[in-house]
C-alpha atoms as a PDB file:
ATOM      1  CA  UNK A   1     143.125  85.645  87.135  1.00  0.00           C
ATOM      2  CA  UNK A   2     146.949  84.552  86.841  1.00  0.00           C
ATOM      3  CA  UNK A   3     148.435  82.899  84.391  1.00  0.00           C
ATOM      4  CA  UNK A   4     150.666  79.905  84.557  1.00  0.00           C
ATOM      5  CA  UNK A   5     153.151  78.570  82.072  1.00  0.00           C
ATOM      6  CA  UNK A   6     153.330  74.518  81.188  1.00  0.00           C
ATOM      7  CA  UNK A   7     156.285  72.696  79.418  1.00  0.00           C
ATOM      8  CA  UNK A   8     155.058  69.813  77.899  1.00  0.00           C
ATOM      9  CA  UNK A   9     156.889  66.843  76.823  1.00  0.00           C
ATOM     10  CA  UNK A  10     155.207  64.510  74.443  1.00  0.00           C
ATOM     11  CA  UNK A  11     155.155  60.972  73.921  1.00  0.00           C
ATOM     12  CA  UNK A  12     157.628  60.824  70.702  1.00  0.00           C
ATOM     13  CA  UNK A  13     155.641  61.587  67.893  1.00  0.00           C
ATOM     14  CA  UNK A  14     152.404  62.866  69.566  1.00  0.00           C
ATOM     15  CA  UNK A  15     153.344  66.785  69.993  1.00  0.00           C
ATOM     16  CA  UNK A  16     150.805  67.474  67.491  1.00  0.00           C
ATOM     17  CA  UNK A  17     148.036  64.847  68.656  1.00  0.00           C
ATOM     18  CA  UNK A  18     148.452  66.509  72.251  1.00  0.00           C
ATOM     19  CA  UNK A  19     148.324  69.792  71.092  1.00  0.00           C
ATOM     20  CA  UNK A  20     145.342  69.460  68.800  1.00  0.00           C
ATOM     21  CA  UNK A  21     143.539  67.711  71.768  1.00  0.00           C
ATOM     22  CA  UNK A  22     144.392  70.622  74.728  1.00  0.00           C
ATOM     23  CA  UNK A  23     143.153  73.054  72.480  1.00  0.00           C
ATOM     24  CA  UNK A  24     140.057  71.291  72.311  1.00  0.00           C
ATOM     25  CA  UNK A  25     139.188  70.745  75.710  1.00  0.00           C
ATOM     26  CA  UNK A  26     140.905  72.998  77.944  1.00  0.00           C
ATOM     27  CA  UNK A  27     138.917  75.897  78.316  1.00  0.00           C
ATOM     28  CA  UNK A  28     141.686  77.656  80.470  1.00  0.00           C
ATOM     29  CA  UNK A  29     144.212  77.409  77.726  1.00  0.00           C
ATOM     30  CA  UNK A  30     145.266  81.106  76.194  1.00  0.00           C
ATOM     31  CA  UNK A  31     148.144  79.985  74.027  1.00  0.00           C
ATOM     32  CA  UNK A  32     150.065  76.763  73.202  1.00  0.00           C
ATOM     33  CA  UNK A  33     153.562  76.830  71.408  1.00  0.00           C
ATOM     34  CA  UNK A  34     155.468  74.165  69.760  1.00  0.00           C
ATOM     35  CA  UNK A  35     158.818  74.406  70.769  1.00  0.00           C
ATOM     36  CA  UNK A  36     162.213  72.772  70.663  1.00  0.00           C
ATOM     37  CA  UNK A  37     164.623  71.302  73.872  1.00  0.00           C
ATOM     38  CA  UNK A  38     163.236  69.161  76.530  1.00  0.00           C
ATOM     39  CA  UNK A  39     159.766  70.364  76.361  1.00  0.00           C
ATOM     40  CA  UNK A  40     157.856  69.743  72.804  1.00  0.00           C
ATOM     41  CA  UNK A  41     155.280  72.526  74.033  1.00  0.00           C
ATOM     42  CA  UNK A  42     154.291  75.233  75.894  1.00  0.00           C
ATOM     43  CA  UNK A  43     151.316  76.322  77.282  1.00  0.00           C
ATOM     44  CA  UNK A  44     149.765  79.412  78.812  1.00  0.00           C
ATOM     45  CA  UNK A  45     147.071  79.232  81.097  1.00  0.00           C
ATOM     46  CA  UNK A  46     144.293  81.488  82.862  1.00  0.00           C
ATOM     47  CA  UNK A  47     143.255  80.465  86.113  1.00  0.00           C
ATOM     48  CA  UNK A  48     141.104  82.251  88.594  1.00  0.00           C
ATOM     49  CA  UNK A  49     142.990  83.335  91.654  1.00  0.00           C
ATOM     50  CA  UNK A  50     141.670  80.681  93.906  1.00  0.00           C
ATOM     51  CA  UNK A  51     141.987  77.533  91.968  1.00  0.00           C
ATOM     52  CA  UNK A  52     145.091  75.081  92.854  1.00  0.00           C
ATOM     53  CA  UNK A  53     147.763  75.247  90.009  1.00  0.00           C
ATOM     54  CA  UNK A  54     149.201  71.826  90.717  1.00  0.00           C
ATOM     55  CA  UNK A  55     145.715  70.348  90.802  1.00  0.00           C
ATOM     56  CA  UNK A  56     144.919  72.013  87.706  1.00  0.00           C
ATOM     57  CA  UNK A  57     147.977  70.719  85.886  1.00  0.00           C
ATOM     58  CA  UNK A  58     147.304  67.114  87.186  1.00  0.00           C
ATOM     59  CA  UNK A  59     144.074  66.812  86.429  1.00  0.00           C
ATOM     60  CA  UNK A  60     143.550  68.552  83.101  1.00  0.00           C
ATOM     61  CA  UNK A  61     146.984  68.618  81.005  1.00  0.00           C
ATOM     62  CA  UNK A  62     148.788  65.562  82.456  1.00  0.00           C
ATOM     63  CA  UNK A  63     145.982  63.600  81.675  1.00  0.00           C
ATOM     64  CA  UNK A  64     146.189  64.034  77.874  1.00  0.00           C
ATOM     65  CA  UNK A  65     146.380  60.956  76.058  1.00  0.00           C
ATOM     66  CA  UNK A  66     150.634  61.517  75.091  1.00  0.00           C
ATOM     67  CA  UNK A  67     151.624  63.954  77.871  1.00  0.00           C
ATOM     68  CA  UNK A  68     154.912  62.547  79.123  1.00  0.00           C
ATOM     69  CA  UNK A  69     156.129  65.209  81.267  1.00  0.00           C
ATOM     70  CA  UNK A  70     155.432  68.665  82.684  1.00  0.00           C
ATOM     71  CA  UNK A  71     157.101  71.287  84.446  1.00  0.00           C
ATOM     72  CA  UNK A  72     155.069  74.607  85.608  1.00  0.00           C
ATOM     73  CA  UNK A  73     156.109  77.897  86.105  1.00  0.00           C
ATOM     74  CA  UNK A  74     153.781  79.768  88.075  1.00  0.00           C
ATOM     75  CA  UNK A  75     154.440  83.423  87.334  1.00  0.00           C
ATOM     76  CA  UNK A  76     154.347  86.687  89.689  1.00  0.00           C
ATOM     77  CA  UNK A  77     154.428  90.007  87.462  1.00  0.00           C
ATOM     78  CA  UNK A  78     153.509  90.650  84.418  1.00  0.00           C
ATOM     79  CA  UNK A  79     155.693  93.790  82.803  1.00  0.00           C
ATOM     80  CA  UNK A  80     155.055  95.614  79.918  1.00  0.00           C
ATOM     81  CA  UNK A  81     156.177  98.553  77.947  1.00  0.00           C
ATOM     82  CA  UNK A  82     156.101 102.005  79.414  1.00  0.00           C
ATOM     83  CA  UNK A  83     155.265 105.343  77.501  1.00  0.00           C
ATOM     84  CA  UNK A  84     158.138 106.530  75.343  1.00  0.00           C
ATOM     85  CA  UNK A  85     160.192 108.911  76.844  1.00  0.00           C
ATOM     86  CA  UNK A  86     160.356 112.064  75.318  1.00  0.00           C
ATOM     87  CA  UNK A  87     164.194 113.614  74.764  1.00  0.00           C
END
């Protein structure tokens, strides 16, 4: 699995409407953010190592009934915190 990242912007006044209705039916979706700039959300998404992220995005979120816009950001590494270092 990877995960990719989705910037949303809404149709003015349909952030929540969008939101509400990706949650719903987008099995792939592990979190969704409201969020302020550009973008009115943000979206993390699961997807097995062999499926098309660009197809993926086009078909299922900028579909939605009040998607506007996307950008992806199709990520590489995922780092986390180490031990703690003893001193």
């Amino acid at each position: 699995m990877r995960a990719i990242f989705v910037l949303i912007k809404c149709e003015m006044g349909h952030a929540y409407d969008v939101a509400q209705r990706a949650a719903d039916t987008i099995e792939e979706l592990s979190e969704l953010h409201s969020i302020s700039g550009r973008y009115d959300l943000l979206g993390k998404f699961y997807l097995e190592s062999d499926r098309d992220p660009g197809r993926f995005v086009t078909e299922r979120v900028q579909t939605l009934a009040g998607v506007a816009d996307t950008y992806t950001l199709i990520t590489f590494n995922a780092f986390t915190a180490g031990p703690a270092s003893a001193e």
